[in-house]
PDB file of N, CA and C in Angstrom:
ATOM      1  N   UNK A   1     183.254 207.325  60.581  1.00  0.00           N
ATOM      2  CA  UNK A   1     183.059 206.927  59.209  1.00  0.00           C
ATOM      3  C   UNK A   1     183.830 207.887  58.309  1.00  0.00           C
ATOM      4  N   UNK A   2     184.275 207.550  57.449  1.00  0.00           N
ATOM      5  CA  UNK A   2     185.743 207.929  56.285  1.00  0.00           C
ATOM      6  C   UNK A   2     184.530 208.743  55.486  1.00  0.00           C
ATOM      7  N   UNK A   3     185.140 210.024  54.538  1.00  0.00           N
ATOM      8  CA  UNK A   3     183.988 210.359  53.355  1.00  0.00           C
ATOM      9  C   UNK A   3     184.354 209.857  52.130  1.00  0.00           C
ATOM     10  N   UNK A   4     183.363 210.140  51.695  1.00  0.00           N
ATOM     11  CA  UNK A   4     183.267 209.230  49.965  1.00  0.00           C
ATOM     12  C   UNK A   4     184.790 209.704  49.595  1.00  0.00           C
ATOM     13  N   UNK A   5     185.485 211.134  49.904  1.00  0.00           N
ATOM     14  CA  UNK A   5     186.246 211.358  49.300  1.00  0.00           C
ATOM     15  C   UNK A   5     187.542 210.955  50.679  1.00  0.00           C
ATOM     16  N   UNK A   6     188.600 210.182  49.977  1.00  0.00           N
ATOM     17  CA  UNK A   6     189.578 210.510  50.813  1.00  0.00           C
ATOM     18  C   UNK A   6     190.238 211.743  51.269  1.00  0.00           C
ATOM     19  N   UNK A   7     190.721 212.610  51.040  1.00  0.00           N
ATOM     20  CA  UNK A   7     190.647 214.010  50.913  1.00  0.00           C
ATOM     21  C   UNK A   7     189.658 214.498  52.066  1.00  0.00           C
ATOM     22  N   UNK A   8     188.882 214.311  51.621  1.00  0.00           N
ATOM     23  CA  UNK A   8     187.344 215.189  52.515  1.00  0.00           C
ATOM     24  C   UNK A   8     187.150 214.227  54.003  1.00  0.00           C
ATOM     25  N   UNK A   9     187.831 213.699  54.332  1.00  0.00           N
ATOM     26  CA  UNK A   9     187.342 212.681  55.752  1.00  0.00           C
ATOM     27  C   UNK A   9     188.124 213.901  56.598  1.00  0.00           C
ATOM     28  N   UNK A  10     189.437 214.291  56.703  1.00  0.00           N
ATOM     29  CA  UNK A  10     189.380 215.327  57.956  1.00  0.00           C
ATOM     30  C   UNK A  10     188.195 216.581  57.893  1.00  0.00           C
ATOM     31  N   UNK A  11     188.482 216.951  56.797  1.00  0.00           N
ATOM     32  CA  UNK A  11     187.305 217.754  56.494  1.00  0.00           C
ATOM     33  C   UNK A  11     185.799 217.574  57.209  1.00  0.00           C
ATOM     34  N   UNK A  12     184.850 216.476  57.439  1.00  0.00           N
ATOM     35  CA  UNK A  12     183.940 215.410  57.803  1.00  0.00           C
ATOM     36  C   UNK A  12     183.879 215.290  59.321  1.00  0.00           C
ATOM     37  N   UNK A  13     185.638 215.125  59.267  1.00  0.00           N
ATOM     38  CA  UNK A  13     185.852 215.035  60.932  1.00  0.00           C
ATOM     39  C   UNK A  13     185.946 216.497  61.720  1.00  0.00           C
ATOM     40  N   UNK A  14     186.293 217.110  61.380  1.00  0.00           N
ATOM     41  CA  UNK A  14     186.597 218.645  61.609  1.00  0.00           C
ATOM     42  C   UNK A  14     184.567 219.392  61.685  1.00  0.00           C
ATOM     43  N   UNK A  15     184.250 219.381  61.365  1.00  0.00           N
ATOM     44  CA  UNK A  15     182.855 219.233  60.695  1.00  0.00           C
ATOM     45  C   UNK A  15     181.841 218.831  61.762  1.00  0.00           C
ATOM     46  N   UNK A  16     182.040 217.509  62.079  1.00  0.00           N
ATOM     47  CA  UNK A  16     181.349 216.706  63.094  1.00  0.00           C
ATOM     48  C   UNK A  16     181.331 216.958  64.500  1.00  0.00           C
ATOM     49  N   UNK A  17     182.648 217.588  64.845  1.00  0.00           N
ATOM     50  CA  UNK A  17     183.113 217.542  66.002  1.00  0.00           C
ATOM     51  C   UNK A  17     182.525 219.410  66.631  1.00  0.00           C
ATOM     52  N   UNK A  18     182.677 220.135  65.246  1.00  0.00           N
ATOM     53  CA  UNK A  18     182.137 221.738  65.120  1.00  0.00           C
ATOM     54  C   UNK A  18     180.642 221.388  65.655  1.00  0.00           C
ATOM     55  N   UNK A  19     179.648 220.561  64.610  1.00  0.00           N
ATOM     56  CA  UNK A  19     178.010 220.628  64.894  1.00  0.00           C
ATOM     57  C   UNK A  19     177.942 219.730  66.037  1.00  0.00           C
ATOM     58  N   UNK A  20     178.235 218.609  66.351  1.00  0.00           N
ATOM     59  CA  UNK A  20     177.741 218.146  67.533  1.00  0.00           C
ATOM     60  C   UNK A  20     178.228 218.613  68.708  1.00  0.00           C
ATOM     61  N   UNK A  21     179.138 219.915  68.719  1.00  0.00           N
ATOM     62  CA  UNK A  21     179.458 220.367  69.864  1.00  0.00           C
ATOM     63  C   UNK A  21     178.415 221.401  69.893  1.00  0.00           C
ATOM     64  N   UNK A  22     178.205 222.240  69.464  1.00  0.00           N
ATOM     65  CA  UNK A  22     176.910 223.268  68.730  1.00  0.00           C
ATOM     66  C   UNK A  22     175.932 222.684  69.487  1.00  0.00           C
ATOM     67  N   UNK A  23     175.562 221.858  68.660  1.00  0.00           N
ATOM     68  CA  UNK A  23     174.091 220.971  69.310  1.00  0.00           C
ATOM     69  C   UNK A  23     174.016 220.771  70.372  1.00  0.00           C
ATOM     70  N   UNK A  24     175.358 220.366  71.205  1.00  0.00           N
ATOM     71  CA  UNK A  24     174.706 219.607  72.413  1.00  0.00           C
ATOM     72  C   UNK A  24     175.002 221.023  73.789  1.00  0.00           C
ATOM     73  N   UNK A  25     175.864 221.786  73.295  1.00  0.00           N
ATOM     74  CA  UNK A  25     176.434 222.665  74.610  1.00  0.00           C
ATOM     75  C   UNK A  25     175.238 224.376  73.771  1.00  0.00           C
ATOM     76  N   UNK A  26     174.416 224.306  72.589  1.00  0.00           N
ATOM     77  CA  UNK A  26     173.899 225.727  72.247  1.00  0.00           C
ATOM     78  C   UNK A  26     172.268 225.243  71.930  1.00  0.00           C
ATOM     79  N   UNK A  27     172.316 224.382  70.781  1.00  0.00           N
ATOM     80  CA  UNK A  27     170.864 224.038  70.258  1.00  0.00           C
ATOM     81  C   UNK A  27     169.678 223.689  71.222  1.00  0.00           C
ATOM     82  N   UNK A  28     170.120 222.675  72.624  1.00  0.00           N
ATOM     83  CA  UNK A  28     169.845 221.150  72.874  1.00  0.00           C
ATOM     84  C   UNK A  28     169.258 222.262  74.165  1.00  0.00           C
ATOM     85  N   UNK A  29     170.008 223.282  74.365  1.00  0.00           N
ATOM     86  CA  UNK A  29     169.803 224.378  75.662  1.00  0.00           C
ATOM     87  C   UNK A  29     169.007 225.596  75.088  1.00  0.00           C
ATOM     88  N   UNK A  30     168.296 225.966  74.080  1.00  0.00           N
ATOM     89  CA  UNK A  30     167.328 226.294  73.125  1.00  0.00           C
ATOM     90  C   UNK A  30     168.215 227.509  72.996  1.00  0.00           C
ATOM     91  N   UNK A  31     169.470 227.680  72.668  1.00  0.00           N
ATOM     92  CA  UNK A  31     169.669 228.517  71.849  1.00  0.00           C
ATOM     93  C   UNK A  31     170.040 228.323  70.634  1.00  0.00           C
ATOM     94  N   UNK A  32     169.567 229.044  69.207  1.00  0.00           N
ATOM     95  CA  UNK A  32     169.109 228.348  67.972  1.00  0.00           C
ATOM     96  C   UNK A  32     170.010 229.811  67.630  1.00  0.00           C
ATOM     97  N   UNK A  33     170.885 230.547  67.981  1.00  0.00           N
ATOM     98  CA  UNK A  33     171.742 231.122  66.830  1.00  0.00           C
ATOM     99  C   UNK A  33     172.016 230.400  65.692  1.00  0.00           C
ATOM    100  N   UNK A  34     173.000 231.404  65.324  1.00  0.00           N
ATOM    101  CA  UNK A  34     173.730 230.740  63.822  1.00  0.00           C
ATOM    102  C   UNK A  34     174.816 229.705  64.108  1.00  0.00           C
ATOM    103  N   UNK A  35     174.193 229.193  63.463  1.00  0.00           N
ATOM    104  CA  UNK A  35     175.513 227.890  63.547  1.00  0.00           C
ATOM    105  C   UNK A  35     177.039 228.136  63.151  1.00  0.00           C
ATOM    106  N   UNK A  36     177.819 227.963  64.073  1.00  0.00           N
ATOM    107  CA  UNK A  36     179.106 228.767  63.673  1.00  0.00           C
ATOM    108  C   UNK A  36     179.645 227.357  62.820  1.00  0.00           C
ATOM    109  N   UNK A  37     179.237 226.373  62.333  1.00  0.00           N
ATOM    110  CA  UNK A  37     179.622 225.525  61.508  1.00  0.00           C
ATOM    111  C   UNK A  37     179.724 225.930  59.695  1.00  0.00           C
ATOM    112  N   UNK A  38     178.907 226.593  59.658  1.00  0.00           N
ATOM    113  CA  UNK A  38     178.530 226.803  58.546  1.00  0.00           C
ATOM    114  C   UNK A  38     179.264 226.577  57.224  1.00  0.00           C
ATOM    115  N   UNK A  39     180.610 227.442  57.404  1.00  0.00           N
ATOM    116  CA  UNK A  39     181.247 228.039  56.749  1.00  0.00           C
ATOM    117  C   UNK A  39     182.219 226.522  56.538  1.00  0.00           C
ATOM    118  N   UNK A  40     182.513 225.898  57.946  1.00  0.00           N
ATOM    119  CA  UNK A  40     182.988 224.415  57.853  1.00  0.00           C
ATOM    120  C   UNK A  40     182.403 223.537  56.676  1.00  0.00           C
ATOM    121  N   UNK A  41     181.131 223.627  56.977  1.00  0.00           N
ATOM    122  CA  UNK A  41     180.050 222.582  55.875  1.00  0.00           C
ATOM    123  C   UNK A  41     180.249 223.088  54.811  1.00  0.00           C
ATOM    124  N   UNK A  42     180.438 224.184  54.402  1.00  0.00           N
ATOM    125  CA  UNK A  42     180.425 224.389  53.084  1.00  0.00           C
ATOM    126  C   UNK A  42     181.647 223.902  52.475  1.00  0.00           C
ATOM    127  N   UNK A  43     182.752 223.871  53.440  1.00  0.00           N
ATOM    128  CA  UNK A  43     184.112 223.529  52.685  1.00  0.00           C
ATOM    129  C   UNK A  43     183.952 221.973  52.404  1.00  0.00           C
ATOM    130  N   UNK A  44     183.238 221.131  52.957  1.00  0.00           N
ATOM    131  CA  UNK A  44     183.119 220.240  53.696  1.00  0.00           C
ATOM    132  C   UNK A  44     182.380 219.470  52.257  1.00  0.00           C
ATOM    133  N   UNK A  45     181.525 219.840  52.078  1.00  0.00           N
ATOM    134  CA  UNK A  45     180.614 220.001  50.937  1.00  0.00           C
ATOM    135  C   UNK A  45     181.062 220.224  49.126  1.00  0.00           C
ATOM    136  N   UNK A  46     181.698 220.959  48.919  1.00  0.00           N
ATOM    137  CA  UNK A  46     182.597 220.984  47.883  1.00  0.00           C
ATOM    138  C   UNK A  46     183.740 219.886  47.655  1.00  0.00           C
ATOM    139  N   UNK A  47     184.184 219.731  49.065  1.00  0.00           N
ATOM    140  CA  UNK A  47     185.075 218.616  49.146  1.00  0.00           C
ATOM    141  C   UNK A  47     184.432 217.394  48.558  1.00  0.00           C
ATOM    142  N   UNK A  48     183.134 216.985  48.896  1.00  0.00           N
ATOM    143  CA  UNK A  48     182.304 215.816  48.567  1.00  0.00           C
ATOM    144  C   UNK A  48     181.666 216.156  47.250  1.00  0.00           C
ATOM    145  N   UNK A  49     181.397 217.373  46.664  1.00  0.00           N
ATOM    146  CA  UNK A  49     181.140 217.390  45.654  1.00  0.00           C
ATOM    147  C   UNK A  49     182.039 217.285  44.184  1.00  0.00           C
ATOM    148  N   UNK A  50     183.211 217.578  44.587  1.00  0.00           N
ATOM    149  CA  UNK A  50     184.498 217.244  43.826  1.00  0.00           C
ATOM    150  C   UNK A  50     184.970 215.611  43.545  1.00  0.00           C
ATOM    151  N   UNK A  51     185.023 215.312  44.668  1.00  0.00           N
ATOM    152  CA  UNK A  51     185.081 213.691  44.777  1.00  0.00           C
ATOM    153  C   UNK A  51     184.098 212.555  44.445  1.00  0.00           C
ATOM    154  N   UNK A  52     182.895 213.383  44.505  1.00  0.00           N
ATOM    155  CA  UNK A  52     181.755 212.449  43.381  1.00  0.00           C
ATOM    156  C   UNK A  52     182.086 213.014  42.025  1.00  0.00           C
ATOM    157  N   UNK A  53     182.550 213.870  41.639  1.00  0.00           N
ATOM    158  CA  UNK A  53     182.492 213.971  40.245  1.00  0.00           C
ATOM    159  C   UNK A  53     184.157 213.284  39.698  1.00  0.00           C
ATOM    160  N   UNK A  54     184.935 212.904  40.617  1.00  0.00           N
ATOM    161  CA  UNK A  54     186.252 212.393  39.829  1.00  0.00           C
ATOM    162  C   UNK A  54     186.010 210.880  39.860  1.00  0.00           C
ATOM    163  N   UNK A  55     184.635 210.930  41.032  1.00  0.00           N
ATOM    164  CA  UNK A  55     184.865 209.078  41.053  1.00  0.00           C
ATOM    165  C   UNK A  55     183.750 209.066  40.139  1.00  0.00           C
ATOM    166  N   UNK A  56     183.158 209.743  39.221  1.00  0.00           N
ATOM    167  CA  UNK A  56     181.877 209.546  38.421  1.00  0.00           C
ATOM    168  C   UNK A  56     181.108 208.551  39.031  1.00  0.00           C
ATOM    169  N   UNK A  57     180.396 209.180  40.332  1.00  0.00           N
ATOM    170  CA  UNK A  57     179.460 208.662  41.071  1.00  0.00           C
ATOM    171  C   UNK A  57     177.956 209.001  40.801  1.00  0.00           C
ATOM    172  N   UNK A  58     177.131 208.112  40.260  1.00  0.00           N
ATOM    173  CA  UNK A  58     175.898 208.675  40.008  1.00  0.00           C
ATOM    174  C   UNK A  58     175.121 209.471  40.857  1.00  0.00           C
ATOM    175  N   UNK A  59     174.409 210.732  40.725  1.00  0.00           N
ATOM    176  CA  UNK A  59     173.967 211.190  41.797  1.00  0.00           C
ATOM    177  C   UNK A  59     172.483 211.808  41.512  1.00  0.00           C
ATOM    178  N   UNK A  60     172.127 210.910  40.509  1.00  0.00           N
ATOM    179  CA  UNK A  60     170.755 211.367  39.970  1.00  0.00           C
ATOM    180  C   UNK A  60     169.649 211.084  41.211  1.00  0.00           C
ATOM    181  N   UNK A  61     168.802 212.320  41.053  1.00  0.00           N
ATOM    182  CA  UNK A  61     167.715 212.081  42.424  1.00  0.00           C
ATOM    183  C   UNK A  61     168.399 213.037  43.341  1.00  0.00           C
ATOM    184  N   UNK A  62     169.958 212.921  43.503  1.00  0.00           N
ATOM    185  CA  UNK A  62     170.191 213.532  44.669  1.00  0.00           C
ATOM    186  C   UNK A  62     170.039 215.154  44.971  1.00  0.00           C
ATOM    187  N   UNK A  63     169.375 215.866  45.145  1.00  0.00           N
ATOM    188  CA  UNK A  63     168.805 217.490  44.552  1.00  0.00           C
ATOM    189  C   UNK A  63     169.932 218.536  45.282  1.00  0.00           C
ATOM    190  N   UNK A  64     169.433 218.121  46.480  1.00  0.00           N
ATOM    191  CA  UNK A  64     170.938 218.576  47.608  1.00  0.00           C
ATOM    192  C   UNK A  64     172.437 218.896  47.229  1.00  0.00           C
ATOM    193  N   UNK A  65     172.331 217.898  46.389  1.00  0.00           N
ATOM    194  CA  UNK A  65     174.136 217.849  45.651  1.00  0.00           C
ATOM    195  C   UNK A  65     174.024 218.327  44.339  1.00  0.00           C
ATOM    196  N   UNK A  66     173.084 219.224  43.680  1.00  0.00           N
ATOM    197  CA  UNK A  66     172.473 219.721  42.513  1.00  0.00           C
ATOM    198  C   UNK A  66     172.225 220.884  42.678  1.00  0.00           C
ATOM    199  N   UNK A  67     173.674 221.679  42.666  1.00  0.00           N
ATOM    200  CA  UNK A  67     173.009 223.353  43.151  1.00  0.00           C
ATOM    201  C   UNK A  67     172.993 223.787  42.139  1.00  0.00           C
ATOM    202  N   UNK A  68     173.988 223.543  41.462  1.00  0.00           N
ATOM    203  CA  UNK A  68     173.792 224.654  39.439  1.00  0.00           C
ATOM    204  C   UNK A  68     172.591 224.185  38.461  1.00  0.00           C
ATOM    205  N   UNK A  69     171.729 223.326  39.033  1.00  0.00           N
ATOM    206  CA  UNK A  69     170.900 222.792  38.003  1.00  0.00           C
ATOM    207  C   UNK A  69     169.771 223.764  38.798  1.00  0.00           C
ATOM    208  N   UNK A  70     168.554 224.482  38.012  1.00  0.00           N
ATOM    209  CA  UNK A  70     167.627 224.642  38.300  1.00  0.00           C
ATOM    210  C   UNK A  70     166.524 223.779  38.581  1.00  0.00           C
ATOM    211  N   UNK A  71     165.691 223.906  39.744  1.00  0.00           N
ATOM    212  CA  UNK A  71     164.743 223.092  40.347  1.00  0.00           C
ATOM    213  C   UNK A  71     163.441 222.841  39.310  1.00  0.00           C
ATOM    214  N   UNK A  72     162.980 221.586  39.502  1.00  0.00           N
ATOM    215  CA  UNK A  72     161.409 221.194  38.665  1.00  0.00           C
ATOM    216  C   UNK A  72     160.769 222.488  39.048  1.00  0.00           C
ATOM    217  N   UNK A  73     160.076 222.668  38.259  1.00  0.00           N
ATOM    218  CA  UNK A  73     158.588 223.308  38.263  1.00  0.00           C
ATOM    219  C   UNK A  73     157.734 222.209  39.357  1.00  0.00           C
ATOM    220  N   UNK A  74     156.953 222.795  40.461  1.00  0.00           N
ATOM    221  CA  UNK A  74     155.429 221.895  40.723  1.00  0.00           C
ATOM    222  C   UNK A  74     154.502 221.876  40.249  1.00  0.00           C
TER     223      UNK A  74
END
């Protein structure tokens, strides 16, 4: 599957191929280090956060994709 952003799909793919290798050859065999993806997702992540804001994609609700806004009060 392509990402919202054209741009960001190798990114996505690069990404996918990092955590589900993780998962299945470190996690799945109970070792729960650090995910050496991390640093991937984050690029990965900006990429998609850039590309919702040029395609002025609504993203109300979405909290995840809302890091500069401060969280509700409970």
């Amino acid at each position: 599957m392509n990402s919202v952003g054209e741009g960001c799909t190798d990114l996505k793919r690069e990404y996918d191929q990092c955590f589900n290798r993780w998962f299945a050859e470190h996690f799945l065999k109970g070792d729960r280090s650090s995910d050496p993806c991390t640093e991937m997702f984050k690029k990965y992540q900006s990429c998609v956060q850039k590309a919702i804001k040029e395609k002025d994609i609504p993203i109300d609700g979405v909290e995840f994709m809302e890091q500069d806004k401060e969280k509700p009060d409970s």
